[in-house]
C-alpha atoms as a PDB file:
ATOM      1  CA  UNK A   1     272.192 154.218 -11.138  1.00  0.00           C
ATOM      2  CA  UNK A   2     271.597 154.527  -7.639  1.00  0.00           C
ATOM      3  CA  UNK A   3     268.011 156.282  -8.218  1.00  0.00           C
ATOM      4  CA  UNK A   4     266.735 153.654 -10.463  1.00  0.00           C
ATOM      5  CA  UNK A   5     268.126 150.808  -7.996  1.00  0.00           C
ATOM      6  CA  UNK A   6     266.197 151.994  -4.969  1.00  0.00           C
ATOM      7  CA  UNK A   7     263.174 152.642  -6.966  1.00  0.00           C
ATOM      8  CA  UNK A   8     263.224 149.075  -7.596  1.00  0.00           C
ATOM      9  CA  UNK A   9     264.064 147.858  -4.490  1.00  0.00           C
ATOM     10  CA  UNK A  10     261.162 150.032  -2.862  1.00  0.00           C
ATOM     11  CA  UNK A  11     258.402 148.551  -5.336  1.00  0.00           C
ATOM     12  CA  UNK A  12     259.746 145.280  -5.210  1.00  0.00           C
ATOM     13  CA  UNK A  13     258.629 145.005  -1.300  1.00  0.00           C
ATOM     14  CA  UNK A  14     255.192 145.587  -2.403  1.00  0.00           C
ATOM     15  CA  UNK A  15     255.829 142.308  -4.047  1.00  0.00           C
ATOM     16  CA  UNK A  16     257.516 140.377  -0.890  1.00  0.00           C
ATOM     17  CA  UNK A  17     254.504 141.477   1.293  1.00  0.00           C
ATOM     18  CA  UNK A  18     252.205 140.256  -0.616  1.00  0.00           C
ATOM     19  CA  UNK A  19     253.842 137.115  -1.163  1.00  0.00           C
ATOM     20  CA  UNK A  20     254.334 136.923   2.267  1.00  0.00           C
ATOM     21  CA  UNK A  21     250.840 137.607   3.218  1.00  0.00           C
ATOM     22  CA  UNK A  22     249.756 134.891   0.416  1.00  0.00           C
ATOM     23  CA  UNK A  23     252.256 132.308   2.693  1.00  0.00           C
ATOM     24  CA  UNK A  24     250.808 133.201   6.209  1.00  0.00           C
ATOM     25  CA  UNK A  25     246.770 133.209   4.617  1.00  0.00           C
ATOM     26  CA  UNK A  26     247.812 129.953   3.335  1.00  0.00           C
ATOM     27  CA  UNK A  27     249.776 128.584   6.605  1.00  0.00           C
ATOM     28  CA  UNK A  28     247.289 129.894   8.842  1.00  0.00           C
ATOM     29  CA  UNK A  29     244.079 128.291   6.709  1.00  0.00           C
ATOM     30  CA  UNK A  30     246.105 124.884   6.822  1.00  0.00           C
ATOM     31  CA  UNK A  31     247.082 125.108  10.852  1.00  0.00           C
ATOM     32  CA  UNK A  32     243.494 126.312  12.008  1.00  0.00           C
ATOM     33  CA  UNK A  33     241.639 124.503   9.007  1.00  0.00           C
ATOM     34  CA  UNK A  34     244.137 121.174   9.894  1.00  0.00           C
ATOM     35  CA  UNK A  35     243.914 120.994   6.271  1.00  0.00           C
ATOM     36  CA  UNK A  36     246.897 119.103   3.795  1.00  0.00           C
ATOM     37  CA  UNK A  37     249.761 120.294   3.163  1.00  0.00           C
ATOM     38  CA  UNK A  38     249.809 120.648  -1.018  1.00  0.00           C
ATOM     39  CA  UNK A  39     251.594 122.044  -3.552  1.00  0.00           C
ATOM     40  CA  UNK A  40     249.971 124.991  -3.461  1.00  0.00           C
ATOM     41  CA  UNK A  41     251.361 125.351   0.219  1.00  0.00           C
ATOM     42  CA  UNK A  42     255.028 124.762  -0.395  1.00  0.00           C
ATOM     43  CA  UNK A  43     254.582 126.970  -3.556  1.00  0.00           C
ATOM     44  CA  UNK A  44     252.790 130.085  -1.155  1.00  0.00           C
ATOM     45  CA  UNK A  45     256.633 129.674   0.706  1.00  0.00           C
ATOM     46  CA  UNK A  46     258.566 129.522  -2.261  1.00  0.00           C
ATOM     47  CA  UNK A  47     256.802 132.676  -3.357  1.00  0.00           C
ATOM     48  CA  UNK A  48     257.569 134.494  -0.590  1.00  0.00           C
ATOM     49  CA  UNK A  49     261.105 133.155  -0.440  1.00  0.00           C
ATOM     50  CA  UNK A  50     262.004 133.890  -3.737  1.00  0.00           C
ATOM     51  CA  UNK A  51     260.976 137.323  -3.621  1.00  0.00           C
ATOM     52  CA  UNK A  52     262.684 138.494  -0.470  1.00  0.00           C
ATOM     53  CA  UNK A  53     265.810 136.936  -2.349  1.00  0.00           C
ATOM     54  CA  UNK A  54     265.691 138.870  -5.246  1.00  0.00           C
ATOM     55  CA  UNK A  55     264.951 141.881  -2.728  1.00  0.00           C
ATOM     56  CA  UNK A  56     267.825 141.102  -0.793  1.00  0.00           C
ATOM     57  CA  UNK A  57     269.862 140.892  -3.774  1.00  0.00           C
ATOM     58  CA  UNK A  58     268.619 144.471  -4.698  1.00  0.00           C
ATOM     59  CA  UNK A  59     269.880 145.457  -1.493  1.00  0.00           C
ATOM     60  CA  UNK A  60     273.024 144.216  -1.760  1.00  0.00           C
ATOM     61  CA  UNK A  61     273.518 145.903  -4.813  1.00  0.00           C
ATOM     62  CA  UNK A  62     272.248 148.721  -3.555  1.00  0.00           C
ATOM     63  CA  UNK A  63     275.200 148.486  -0.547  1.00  0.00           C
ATOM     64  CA  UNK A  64     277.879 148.877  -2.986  1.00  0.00           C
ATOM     65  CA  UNK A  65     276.425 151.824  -5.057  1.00  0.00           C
ATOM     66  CA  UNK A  66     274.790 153.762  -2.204  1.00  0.00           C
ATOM     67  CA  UNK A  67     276.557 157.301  -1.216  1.00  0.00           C
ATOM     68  CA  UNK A  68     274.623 156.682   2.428  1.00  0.00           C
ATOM     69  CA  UNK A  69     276.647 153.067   2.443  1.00  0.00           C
ATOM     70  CA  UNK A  70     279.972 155.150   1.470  1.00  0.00           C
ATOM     71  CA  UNK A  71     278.566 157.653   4.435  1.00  0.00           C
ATOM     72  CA  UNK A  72     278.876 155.399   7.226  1.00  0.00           C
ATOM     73  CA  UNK A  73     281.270 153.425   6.647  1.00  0.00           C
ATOM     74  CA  UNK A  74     283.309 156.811   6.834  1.00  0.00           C
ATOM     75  CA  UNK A  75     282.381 157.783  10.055  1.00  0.00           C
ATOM     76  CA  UNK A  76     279.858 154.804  11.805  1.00  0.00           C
ATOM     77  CA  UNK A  77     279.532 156.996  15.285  1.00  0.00           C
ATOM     78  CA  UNK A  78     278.508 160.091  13.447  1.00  0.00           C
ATOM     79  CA  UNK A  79     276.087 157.397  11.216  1.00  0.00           C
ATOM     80  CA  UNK A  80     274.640 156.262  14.177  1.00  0.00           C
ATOM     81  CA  UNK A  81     273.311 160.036  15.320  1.00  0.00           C
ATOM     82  CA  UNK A  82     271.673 160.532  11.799  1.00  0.00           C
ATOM     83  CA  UNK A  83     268.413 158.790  11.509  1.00  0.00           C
ATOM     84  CA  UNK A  84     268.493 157.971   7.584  1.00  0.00           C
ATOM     85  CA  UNK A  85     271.356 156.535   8.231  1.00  0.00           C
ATOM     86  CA  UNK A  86     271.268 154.868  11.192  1.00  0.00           C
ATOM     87  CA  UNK A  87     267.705 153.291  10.100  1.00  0.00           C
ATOM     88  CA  UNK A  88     269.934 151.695   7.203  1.00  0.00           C
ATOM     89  CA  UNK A  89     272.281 150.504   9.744  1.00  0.00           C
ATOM     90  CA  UNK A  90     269.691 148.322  11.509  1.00  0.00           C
ATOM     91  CA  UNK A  91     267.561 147.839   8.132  1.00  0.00           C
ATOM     92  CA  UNK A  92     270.473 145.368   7.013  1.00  0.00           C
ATOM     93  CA  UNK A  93     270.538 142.818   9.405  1.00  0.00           C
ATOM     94  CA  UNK A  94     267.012 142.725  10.302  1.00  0.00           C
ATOM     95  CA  UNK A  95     266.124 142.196   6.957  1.00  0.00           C
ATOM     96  CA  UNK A  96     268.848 138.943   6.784  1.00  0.00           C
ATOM     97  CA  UNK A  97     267.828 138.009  10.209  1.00  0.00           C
ATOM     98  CA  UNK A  98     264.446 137.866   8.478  1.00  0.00           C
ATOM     99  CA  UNK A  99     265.492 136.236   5.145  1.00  0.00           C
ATOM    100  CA  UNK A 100     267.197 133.335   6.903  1.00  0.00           C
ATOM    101  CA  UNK A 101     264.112 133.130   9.015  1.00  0.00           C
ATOM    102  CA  UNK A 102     262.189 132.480   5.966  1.00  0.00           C
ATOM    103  CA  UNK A 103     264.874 129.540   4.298  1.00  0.00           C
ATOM    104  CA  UNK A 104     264.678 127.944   7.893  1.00  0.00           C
ATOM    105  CA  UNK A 105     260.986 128.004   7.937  1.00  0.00           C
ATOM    106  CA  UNK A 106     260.668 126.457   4.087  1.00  0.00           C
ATOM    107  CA  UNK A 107     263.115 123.610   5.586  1.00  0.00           C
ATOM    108  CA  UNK A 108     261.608 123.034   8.969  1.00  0.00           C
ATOM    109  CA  UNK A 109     257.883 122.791   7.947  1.00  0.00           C
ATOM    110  CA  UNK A 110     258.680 120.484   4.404  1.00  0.00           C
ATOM    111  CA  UNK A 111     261.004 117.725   7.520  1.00  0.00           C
ATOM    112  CA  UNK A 112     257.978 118.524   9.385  1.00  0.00           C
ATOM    113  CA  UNK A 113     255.958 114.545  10.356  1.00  0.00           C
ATOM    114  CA  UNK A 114     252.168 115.675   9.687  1.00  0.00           C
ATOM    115  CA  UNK A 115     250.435 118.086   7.753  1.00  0.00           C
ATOM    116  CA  UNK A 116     248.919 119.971  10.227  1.00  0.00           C
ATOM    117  CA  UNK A 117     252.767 120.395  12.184  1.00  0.00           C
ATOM    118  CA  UNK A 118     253.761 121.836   8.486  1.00  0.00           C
ATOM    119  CA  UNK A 119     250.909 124.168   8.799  1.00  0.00           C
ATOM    120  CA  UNK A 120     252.071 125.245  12.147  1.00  0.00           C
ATOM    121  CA  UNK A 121     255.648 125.881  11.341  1.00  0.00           C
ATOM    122  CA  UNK A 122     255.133 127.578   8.172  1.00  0.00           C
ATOM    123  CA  UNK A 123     252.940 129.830  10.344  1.00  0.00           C
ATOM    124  CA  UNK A 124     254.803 130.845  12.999  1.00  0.00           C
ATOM    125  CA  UNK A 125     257.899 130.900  10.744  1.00  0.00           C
ATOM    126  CA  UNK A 126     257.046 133.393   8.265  1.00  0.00           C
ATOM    127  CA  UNK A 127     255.280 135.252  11.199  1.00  0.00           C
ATOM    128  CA  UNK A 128     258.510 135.780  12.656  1.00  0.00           C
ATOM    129  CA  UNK A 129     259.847 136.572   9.552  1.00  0.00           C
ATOM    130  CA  UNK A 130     257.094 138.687   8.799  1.00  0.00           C
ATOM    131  CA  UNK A 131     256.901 140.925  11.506  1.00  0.00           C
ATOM    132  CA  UNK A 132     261.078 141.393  11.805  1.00  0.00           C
ATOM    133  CA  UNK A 133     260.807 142.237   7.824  1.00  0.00           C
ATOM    134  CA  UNK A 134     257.576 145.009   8.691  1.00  0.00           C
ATOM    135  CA  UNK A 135     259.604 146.525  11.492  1.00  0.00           C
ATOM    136  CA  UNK A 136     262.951 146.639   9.361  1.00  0.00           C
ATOM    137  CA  UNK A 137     261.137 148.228   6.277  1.00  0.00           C
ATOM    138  CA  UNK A 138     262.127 152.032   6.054  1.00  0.00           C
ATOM    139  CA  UNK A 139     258.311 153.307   5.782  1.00  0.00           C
ATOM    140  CA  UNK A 140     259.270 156.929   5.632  1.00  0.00           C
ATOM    141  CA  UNK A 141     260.173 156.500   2.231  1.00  0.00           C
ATOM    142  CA  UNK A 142     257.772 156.751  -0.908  1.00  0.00           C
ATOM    143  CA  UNK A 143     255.553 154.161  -1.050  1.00  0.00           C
ATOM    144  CA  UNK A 144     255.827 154.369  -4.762  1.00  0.00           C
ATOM    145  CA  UNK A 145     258.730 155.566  -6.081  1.00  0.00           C
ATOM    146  CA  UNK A 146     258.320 159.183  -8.409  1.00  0.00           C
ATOM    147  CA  UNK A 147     254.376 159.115  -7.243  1.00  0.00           C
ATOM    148  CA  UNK A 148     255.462 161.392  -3.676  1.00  0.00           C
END
């Protein structure tokens, strides 16, 4: 169970970066292009905030079946001098820090007066988000599961 879960969760971030890379493309052509905000533009956030959901939901469920989980909540200190482990000590809250970043940003540039302001907050928003989520993601690992 565990196996097939992280599998998942490893392709599915090929999914939220490219949704997330579809959001900033579109952001940053609407700030720099002072273009309208449309559809399309809310949709590019929605995208990219529905997939880091369903990621994070992954994760979670990966939280309560992982034997590394079970490892360090047994012994945190001796977690914390074991670099697997303590990666997925910092990989959890970096990756909600950037998840809420993401929400916030959706909310913040849709209030937002103008077009061009919603432009700009979508853009610095989900490049926060962006670059939190990039430094959180555990690159070590596969970047295909089963493929090496």
């Amino acid at each position: 169970m565990y196996q097939f879960i992280i599998n998942i969760h490893n392709i599915a971030r090929w999914i939220v970066i490219i949704a997330a890379v579809y959001a900033l493309f579109r952001a940053y052509r609407g700030w720099f292009g002072k273009r309208s905000w449309t559809d399309a533009d809310r949709k590019a956030g929605m995208y990219f905030s529905i997939a880091f959901d369903v990621q994070f939901l992954l994760g979670l469920i990966l939280t309560v079946v992982s034997p590394l989980v079970r490892s360090i909540i047994s012994s945190f200190q001796n977690a914390m001098t074991i670099d697997e482990l303590r990666l997925i000590v910092e990989h959890i809250p970096l990756m909600l820090l950037s998840l809420i970043i993401v929400h916030v940003t959706s909310v913040l540039a849709k209030r937002a007066g103008d077009d061009v302001t919603k432009h700009r907050r979508a853009a610095i928003g989900y490049t926060l988000a962006f670059t939190v989520m990039i430094l959180a993601i555990p690159w070590a690992r596969p970047f295909f599961p089963g493929l090496g």
